[in-house]
Protein backbone atom coordinates (compact mmCIF):
# COMPACT_ATOMS: atom_id res chain seq x y z
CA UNK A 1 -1.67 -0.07 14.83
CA UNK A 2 -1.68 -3.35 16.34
CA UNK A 3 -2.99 -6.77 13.92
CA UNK A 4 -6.23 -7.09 16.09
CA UNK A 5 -7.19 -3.77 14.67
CA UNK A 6 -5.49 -4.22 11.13
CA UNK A 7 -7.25 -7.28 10.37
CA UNK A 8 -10.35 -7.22 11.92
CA UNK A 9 -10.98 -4.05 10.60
CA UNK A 10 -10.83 -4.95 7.09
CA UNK A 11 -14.47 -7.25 7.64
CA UNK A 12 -15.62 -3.40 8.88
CA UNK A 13 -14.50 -2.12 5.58
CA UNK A 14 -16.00 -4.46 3.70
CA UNK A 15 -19.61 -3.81 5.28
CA UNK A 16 -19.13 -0.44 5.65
CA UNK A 17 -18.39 -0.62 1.70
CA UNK A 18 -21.22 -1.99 0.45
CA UNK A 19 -23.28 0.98 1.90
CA UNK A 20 -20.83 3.22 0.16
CA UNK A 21 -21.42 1.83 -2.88
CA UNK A 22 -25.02 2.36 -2.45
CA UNK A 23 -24.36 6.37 -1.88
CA UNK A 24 -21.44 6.97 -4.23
CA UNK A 25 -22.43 8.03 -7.81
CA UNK A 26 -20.39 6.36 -10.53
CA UNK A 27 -18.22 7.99 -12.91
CA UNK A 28 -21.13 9.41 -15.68
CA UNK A 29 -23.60 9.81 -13.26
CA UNK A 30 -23.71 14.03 -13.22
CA UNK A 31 -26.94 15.46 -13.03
CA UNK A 32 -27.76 16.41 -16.54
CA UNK A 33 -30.21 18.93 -16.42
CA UNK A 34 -29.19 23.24 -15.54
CA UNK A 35 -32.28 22.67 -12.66
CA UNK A 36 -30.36 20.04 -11.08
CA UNK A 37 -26.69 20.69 -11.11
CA UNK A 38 -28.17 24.19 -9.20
CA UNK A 39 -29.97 22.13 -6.67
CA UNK A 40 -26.76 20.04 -6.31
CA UNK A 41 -24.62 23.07 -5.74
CA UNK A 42 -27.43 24.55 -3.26
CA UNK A 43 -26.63 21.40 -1.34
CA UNK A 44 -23.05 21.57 -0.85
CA UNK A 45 -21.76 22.40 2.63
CA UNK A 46 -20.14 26.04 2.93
CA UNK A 47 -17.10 26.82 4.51
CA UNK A 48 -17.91 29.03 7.46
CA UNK A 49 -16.45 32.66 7.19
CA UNK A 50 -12.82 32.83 8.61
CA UNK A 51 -11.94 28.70 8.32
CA UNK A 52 -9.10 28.44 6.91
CA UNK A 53 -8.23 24.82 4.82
CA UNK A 54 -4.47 23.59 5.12
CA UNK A 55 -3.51 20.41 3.62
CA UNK A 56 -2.91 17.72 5.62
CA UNK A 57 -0.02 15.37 5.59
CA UNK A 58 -0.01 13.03 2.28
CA UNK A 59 1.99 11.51 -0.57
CA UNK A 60 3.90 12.71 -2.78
CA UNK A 61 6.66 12.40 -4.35
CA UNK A 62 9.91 14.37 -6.30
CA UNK A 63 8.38 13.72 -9.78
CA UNK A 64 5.34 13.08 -11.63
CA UNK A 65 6.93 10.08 -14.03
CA UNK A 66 8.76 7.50 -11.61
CA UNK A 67 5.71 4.93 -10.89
CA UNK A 68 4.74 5.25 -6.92
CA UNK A 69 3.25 2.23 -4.93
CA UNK A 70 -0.34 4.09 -4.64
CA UNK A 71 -0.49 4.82 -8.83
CA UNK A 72 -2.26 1.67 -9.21
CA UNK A 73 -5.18 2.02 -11.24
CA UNK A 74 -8.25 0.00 -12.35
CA UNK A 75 -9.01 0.95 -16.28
CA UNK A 76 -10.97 -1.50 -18.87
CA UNK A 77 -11.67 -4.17 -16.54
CA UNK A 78 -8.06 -4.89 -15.74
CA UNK A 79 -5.72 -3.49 -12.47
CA UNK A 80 -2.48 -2.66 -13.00
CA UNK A 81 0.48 -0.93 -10.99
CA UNK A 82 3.80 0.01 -12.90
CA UNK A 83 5.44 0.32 -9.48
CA UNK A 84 5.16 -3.43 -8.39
CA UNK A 85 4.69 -4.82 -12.20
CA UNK A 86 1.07 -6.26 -11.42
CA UNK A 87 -1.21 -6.94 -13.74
CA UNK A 88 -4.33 -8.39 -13.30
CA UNK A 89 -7.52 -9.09 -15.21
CA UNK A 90 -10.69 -8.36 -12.86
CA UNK A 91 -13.63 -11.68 -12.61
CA UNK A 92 -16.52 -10.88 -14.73
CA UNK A 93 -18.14 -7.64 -14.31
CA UNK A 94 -16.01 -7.13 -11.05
CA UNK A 95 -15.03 -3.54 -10.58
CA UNK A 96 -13.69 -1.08 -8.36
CA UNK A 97 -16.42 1.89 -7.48
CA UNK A 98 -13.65 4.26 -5.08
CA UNK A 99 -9.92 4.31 -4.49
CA UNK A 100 -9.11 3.37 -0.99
CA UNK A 101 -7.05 5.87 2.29
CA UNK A 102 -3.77 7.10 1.21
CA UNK A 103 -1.01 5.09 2.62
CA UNK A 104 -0.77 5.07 6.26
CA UNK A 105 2.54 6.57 8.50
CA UNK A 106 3.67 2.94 8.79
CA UNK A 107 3.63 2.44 4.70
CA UNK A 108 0.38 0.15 4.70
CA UNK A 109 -1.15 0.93 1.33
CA UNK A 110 -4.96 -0.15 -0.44
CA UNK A 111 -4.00 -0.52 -3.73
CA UNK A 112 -7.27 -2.13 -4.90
CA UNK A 113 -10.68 -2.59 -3.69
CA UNK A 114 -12.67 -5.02 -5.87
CA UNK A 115 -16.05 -6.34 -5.97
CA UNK A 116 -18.82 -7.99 -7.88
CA UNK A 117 -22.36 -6.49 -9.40
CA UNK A 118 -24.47 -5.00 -7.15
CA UNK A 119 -28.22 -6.39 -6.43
CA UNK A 120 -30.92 -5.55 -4.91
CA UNK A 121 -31.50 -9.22 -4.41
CA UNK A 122 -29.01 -10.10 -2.27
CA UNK A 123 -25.48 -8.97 0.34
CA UNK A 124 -22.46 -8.51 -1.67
CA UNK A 125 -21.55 -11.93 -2.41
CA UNK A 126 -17.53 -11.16 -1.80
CA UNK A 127 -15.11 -9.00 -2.34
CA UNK A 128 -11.20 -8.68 -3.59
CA UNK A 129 -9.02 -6.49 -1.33
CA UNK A 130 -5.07 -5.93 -2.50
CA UNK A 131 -2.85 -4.37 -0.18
CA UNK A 132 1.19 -3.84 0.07
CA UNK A 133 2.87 -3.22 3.38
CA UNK A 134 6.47 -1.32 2.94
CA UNK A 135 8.80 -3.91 5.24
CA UNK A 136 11.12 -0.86 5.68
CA UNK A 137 8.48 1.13 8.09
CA UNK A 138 6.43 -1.95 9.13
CA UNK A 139 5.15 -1.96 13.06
CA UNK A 140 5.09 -6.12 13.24
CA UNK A 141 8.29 -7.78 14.01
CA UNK A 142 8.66 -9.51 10.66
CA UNK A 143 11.67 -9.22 7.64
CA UNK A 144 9.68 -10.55 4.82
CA UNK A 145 6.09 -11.35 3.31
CA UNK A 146 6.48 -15.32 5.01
CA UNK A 147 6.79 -14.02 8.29
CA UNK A 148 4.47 -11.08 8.12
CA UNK A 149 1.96 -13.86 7.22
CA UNK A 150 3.02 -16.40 9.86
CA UNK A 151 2.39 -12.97 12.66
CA UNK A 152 -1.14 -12.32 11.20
CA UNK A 153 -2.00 -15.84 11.63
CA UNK A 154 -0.42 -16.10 15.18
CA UNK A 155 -2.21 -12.72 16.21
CA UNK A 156 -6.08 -13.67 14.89
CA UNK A 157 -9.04 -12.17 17.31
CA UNK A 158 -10.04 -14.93 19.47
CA UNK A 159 -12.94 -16.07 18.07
CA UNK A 160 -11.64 -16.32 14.42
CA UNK A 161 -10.39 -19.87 13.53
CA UNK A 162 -7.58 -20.79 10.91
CA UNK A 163 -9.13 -23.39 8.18
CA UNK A 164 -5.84 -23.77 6.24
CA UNK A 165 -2.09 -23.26 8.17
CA UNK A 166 0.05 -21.08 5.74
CA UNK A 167 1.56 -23.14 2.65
CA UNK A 168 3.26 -22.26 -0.41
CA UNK A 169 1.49 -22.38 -3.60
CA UNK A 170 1.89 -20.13 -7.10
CA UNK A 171 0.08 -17.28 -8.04
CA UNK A 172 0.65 -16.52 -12.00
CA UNK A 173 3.54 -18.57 -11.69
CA UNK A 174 5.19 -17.10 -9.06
CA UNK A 175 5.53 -18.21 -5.41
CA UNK A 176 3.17 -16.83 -2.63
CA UNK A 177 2.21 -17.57 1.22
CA UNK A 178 -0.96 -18.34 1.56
CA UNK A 179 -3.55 -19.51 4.52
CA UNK A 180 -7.13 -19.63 5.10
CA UNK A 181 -9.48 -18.65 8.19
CA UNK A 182 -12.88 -17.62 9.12
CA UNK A 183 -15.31 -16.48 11.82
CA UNK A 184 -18.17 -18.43 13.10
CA UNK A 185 -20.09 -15.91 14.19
CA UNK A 186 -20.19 -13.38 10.75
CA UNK A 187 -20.17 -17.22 8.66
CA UNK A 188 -17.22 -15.17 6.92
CA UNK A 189 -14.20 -17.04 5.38
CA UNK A 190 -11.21 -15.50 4.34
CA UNK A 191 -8.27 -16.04 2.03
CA UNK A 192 -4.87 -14.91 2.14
CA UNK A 193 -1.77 -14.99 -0.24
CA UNK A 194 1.24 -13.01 0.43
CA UNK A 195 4.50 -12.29 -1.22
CA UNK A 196 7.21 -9.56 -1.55
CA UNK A 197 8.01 -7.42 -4.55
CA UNK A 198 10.39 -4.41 -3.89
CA UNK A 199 10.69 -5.16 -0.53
CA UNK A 200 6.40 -4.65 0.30
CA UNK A 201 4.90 -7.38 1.26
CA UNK A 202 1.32 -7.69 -1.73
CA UNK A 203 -1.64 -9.32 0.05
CA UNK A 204 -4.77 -10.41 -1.33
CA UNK A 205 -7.41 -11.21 0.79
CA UNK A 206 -10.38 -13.01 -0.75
CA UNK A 207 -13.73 -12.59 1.75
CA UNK A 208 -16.98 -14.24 0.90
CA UNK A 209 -19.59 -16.88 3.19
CA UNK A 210 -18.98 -18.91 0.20
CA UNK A 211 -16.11 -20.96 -0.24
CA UNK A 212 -16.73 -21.81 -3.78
CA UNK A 213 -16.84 -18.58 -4.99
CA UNK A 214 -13.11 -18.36 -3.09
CA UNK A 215 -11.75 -21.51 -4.70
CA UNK A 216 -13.09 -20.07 -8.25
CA UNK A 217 -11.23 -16.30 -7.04
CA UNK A 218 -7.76 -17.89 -6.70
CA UNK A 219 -8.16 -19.81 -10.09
CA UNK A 220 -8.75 -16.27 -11.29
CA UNK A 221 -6.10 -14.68 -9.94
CA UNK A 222 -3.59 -17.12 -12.36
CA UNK A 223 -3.95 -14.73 -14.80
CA UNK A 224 -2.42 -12.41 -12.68
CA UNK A 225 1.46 -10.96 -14.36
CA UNK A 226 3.94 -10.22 -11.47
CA UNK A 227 7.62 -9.36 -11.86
CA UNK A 228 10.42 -12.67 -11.67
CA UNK A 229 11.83 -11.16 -8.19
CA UNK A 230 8.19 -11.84 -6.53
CA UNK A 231 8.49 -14.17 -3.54
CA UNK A 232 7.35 -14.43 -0.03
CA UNK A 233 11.40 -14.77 1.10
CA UNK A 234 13.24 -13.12 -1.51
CA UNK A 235 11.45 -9.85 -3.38
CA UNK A 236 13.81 -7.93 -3.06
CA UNK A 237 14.37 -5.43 -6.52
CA UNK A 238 16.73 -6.11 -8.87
CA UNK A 239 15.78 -6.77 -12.96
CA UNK A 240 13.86 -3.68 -14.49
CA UNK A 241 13.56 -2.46 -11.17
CA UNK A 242 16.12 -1.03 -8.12
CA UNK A 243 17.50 -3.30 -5.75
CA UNK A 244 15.89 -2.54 -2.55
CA UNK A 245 18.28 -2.44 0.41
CA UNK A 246 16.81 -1.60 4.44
CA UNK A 247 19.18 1.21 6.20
CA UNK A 248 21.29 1.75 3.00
CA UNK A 249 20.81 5.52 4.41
CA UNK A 250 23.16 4.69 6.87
CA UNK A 251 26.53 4.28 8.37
CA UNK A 252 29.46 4.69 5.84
CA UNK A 253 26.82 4.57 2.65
CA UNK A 254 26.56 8.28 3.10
CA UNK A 255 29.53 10.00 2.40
CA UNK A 256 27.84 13.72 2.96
CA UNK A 257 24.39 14.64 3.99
CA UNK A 258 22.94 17.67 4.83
CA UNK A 259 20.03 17.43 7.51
CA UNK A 260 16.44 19.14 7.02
CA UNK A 261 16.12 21.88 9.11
CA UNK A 262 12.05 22.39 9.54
CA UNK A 263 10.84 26.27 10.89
CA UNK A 264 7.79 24.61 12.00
CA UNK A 265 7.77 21.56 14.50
CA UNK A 266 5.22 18.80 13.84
CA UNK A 267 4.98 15.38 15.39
CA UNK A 268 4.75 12.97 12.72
CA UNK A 269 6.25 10.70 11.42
CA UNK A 270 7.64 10.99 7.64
CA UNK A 271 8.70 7.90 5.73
CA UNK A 272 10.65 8.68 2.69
CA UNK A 273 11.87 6.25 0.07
CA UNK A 274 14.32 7.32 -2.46
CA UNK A 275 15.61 5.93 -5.24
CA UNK A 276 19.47 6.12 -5.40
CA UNK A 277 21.26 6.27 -9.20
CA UNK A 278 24.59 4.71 -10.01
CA UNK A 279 26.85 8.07 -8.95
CA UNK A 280 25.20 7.77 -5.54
CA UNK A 281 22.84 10.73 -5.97
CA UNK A 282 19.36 10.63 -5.11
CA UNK A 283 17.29 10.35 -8.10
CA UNK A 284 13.61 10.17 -6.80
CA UNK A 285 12.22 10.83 -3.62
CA UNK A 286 8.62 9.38 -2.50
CA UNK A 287 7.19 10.92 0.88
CA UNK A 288 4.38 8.37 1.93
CA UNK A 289 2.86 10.72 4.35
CA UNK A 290 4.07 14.44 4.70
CA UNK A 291 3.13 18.26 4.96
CA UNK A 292 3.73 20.31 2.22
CA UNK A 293 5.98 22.34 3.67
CA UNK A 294 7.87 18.77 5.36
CA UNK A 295 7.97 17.62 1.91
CA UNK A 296 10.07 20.51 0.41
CA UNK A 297 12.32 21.18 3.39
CA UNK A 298 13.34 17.38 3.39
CA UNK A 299 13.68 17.32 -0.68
CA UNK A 300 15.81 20.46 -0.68
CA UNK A 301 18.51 18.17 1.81
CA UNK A 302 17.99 14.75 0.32
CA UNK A 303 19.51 15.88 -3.61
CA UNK A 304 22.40 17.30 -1.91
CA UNK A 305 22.96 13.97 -0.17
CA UNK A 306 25.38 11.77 -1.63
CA UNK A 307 26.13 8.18 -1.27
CA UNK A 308 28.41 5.30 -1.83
CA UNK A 309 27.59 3.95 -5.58
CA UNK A 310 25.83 0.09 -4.51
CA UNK A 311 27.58 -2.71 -6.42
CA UNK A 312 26.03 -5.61 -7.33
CA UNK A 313 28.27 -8.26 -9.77
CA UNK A 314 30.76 -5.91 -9.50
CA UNK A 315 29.02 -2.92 -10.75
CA UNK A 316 27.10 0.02 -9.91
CA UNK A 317 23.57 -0.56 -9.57
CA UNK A 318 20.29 1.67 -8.80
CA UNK A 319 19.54 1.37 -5.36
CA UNK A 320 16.20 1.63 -3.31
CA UNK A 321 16.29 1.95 0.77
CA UNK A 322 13.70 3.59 3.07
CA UNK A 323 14.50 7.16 5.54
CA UNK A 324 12.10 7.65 8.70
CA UNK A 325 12.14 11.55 9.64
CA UNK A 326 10.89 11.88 12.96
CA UNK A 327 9.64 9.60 15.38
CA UNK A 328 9.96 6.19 13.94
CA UNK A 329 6.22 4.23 14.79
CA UNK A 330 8.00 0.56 14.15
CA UNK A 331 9.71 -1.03 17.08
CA UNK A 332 12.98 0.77 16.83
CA UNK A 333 14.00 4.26 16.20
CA UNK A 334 15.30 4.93 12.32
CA UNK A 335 17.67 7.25 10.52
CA UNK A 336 17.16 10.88 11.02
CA UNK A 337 15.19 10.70 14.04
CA UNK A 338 16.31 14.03 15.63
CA UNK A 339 15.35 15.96 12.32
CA UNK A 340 11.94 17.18 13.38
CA UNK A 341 11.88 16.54 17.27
């Protein structure tokens, strides 16, 4: 996906949203009468004799209690996501109405869609958007959340304009990227702050026409909690969480492996991050986009894969590192590329 697409897209979101909003029922919103819960099921599309559903690829992971990137959740007005350590109490009636796409093939995650009452009156005066891209799969040619934010800015549509060049300031305390632009024709400004935690680059993009409402956004976001490691150079693990390492899958940090051997070819992509314990064992697996059937096959090889214990002051630490199976979509080919080809 190239950043013309990525970013533009997100103002199609955004208007696309607001019409969703209008059409989705929220939570509590059932029919409550017998008569109409039958005229609701009378309206539900059939499946047409002889279709058969298969599930498509997906996340997933090895367990149900290690935290995952997408288990983000918005509950009593506050968002919080055990994976990254981000807490964050939501503006004033703000809310989140739907969870956003699962995580793309190139480990670009929604982890947060957020937005203020809805009127009648008036256009949705702004919205909230908080994303995380995994730098172990990303497409752009960038090794942290400072770069990733210098290539966005580079790589604007033509006829958006930068208001602010990228600067460091403190979100909650901790260090972020952040720039401003905006697009004459749509009178839509946006904000940006980046930084890294567990090697994914968070973004939060602030969108409104009004650029008060954006100044008072940011001073909101101060009560955001993030973990000490977050910074647009640096987030890289370590504390409560694993250090995250790129390619640790690699070279002489496997000292056996046992590839996946799939009895049905497919031709996707599957990103895999796995959490590594202090023997060198695999102790979690997350797929970010895989078949059930990929999913298994590439679990059953991964436990019996074993790997050099990673030191860190001299002792054995929980490690975190990223495994492309299949055609790699970034600009060069990763470990394991052969395995499904």
């Amino acid at each position: 996906m190239n950043s013309r697409f990525l970013y533009s897209s997100f103002f199609i979101v955004m208007c696309l949203s607001s019409t969703v909003r209008a059409q989705t029922p929220t939570p509590g919103s059932a029919p409550k009468s017998s008569e109409n819960s039958s005229n609701n099921a009378q309206s539900l599309t059939k499946i047409p004799p002889g279709v058969i559903l298969v599930t498509g690829a997906g996340p997933s992971a090895s367990d149900s209690v290690t935290p995952v990137p997408e288990g983000g959740t918005v509950a009593e007005d506050v968002f919080s996501d055990p994976y990254f350590g981000i807490t964050y109490p939501l503006p004033l009636d703000w809310t989140q109405d739907y969870e956003g796409p699962p995580p793309s093939e190139s480990g670009r995650y929604v982890l947060a869609q957020i937005w203020p009452p809805d009127t009648d009156k008036k256009p949705v005066a702004g919205s909230i958007l908080i994303t995380a891209q995994d730098m172990f799969f990303t497409p752009f040619p960038a090794a942290n959340a400072q770069e990733l934010t210098l290539y966005i800015k580079d790589h604007l549509q033509a006829d958006y304009r930068v208001e602010m060049a990228p600067t460091f300031t403190k979100i909650g305390g901790r260090p972020f990227t952040f720039f401003a632009y905006w697009s004459p024709v749509a009178q839509l400004h946006w904000y940006v702050l980046n930084t890294e935690i567990r090697c994914h680059t968070i973004e939060i993009v602030l969108t409104s026409r009004d650029t008060k409402l954006l100044e008072n956004l940011t001073l909101d976001l101060n009560e955001m909690k993030l973990p000490t490691e977050a910074s647009p150079t640096a987030g890289n693990g370590g504390g409560e969480f694993p250090v995250c390492v790129k390619d640790y899958a690699e070279g002489d940090n496997v000292l056996a492996r046992v590839d996946p051997i799939f009895t049905e070819h497919r031709f996707n992509p599957v990103p895999v991050r796995v959490i590594i314990d202090k023997d060198g064992r695999v102790k979690h697996i997350h797929y970010l986009s895989a078949f059930p059937d990929q999913a298994k096959v590439i679990g059953d090889a991964l436990v019996q894969w074993r790997f050099r214990p990673y030191m860190k002051d001299g002792k054995p630490t929980e490690v975190e590192t990223g495994i492309m199976f299949g055609s790699a979509t970034g600009p060069r080919r990763r470990a394991a590329d052969a395995a499904i080809e």
